[in-house]
C-alpha atoms as a PDB file:
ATOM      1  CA  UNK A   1       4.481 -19.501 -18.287  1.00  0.00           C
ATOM      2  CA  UNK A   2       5.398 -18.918 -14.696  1.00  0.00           C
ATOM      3  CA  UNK A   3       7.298 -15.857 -13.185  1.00  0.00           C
ATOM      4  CA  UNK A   4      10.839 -16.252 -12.344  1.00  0.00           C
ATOM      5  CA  UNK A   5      11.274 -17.058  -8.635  1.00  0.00           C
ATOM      6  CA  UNK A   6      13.201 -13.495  -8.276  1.00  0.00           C
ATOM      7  CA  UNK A   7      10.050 -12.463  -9.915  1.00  0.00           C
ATOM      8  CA  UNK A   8       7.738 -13.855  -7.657  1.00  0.00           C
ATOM      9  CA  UNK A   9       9.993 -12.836  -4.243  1.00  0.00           C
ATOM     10  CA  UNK A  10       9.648  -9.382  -5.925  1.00  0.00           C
ATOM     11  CA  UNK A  11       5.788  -9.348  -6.480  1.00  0.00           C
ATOM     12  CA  UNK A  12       5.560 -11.228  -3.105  1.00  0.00           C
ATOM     13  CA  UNK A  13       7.198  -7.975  -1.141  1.00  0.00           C
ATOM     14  CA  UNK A  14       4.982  -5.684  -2.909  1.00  0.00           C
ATOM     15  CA  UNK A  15       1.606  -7.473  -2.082  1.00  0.00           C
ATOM     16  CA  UNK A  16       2.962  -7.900   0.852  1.00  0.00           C
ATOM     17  CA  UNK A  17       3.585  -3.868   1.790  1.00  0.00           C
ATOM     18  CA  UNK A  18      -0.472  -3.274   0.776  1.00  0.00           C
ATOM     19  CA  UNK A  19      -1.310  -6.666   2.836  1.00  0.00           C
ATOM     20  CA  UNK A  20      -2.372  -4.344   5.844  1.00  0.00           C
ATOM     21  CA  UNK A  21      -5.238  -2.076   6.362  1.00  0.00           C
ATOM     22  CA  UNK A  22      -2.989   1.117   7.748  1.00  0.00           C
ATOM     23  CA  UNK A  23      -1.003   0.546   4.756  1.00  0.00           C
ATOM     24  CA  UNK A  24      -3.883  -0.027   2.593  1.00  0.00           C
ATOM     25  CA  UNK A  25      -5.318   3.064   3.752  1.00  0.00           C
ATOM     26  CA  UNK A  26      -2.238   5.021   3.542  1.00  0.00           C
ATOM     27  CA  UNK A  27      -2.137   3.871  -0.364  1.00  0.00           C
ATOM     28  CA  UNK A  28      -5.453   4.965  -0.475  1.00  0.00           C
ATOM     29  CA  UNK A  29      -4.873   7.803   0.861  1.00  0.00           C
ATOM     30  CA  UNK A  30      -1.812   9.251  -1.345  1.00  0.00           C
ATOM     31  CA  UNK A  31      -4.085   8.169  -4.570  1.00  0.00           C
ATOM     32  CA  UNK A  32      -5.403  11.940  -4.047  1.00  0.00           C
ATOM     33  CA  UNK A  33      -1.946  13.103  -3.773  1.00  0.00           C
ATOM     34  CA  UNK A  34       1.163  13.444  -1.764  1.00  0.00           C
ATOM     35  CA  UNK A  35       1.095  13.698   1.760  1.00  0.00           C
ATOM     36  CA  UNK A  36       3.304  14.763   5.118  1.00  0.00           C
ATOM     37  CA  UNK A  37       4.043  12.009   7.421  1.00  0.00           C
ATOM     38  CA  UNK A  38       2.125  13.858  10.058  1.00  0.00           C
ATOM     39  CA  UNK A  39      -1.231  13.764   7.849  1.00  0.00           C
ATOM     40  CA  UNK A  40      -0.563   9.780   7.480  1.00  0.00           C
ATOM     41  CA  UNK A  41       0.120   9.727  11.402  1.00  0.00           C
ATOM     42  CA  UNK A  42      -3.711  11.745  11.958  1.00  0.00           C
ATOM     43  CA  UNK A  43      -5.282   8.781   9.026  1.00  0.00           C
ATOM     44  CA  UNK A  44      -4.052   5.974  10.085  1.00  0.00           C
ATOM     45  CA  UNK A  45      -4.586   7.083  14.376  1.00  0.00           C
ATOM     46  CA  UNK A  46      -1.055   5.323  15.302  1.00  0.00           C
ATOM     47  CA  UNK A  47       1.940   6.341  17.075  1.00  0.00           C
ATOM     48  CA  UNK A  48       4.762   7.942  14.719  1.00  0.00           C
ATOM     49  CA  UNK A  49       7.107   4.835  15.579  1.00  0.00           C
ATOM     50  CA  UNK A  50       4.214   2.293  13.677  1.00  0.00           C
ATOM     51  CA  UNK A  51       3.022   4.690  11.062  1.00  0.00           C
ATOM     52  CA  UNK A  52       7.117   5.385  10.069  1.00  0.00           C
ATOM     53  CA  UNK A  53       7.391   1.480  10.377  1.00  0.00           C
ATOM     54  CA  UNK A  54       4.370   0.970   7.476  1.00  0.00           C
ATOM     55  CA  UNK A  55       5.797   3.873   5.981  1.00  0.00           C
ATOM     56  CA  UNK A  56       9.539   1.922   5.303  1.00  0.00           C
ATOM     57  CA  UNK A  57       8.586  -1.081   4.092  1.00  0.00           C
ATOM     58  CA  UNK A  58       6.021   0.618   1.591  1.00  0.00           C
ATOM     59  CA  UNK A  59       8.903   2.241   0.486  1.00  0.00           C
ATOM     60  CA  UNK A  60      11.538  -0.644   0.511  1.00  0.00           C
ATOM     61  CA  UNK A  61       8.928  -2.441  -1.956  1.00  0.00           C
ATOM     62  CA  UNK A  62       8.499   0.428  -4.369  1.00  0.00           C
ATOM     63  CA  UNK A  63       5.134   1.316  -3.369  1.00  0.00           C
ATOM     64  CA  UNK A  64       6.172   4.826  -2.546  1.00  0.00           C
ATOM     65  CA  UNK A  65       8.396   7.417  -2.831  1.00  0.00           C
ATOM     66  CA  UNK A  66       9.435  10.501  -0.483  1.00  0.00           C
ATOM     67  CA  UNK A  67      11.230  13.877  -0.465  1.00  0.00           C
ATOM     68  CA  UNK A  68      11.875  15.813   2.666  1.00  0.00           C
ATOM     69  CA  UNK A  69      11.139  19.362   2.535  1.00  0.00           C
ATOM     70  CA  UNK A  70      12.712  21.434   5.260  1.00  0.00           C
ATOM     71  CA  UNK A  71      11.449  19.103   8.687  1.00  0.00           C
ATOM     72  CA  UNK A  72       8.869  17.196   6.968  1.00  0.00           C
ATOM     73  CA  UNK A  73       8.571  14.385   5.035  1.00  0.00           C
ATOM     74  CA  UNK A  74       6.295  14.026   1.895  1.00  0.00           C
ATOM     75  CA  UNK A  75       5.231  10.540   1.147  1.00  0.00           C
ATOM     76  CA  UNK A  76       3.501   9.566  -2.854  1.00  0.00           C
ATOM     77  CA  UNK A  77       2.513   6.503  -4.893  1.00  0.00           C
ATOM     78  CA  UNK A  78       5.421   5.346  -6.658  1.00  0.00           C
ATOM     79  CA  UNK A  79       3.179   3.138  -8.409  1.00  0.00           C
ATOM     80  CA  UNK A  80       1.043   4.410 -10.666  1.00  0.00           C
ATOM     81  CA  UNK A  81      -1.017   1.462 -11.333  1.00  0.00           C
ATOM     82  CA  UNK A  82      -2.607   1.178  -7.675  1.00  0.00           C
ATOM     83  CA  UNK A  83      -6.204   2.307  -8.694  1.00  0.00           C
ATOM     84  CA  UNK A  84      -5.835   0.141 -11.178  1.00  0.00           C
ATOM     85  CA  UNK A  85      -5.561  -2.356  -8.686  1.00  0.00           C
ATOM     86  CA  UNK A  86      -7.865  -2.092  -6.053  1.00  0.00           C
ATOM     87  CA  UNK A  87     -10.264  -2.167  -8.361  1.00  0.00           C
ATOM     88  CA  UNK A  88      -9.379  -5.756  -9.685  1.00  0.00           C
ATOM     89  CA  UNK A  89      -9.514  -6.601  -5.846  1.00  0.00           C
ATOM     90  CA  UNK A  90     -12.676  -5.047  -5.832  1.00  0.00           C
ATOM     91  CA  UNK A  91     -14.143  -7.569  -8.466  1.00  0.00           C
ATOM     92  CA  UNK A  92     -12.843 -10.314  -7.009  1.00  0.00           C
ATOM     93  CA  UNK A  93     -14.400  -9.265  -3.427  1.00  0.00           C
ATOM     94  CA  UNK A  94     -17.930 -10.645  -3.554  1.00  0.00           C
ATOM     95  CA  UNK A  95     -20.923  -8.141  -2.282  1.00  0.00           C
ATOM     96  CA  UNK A  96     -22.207 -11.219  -0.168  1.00  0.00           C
ATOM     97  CA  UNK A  97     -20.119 -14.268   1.611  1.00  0.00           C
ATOM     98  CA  UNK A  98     -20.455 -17.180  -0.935  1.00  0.00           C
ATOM     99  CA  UNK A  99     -21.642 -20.560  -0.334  1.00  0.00           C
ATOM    100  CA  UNK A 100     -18.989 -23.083   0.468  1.00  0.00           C
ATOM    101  CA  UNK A 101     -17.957 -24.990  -2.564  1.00  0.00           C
ATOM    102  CA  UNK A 102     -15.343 -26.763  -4.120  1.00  0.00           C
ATOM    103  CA  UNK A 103     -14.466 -24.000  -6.901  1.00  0.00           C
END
């Protein structure tokens, strides 16, 4: 049975906050653990102004959380199934390009 289209607009916004590789790797990233803004700023090797950009629509989507501690800000995986996943993406990423074909 198909998702509810408020359903789908909601799964839509989270796919697409990952659907980047600084955000991707930013995910990545807090999988290990929570992290200051200025350690995301060093990983991702983008201005402040792009990396806080990345940083608010993750968060508008629900893929992370913060909590500002004194001047910085501390950014974590709000979702806890992330690992979970990548690796499905990873199985559906071939090793080697496939040969065109109709399915």
């Amino acid at each position: 049975m198909p998702a509810s289209r408020t359903t789908s607009q909601k799964r839509a916004a989270v796919i697409k906050a990952l659907a980047h590789p600084s955000r991707l790797l930013i995910a990545e990233a807090l999988l290990q653990g929570e992290r200051c803004v200025c350690d995301l700023q060093e990983l991702v090797g983008a201005d402040m102004s792009t990396v806080s950009k990345h940083l608010s629509l993750m968060r508008s989507a629900g893929v992370l959380a913060c909590e500002k501690r004194g001047l910085n800000i501390y950014y974590r995986l709000a979702c806890v199934c992330f690992a979970d996943f990548l690796q499905c993406v990873d199985q559906m990423t071939p090793a080697r390009p496939r040969r065109k074909s109709c399915c």
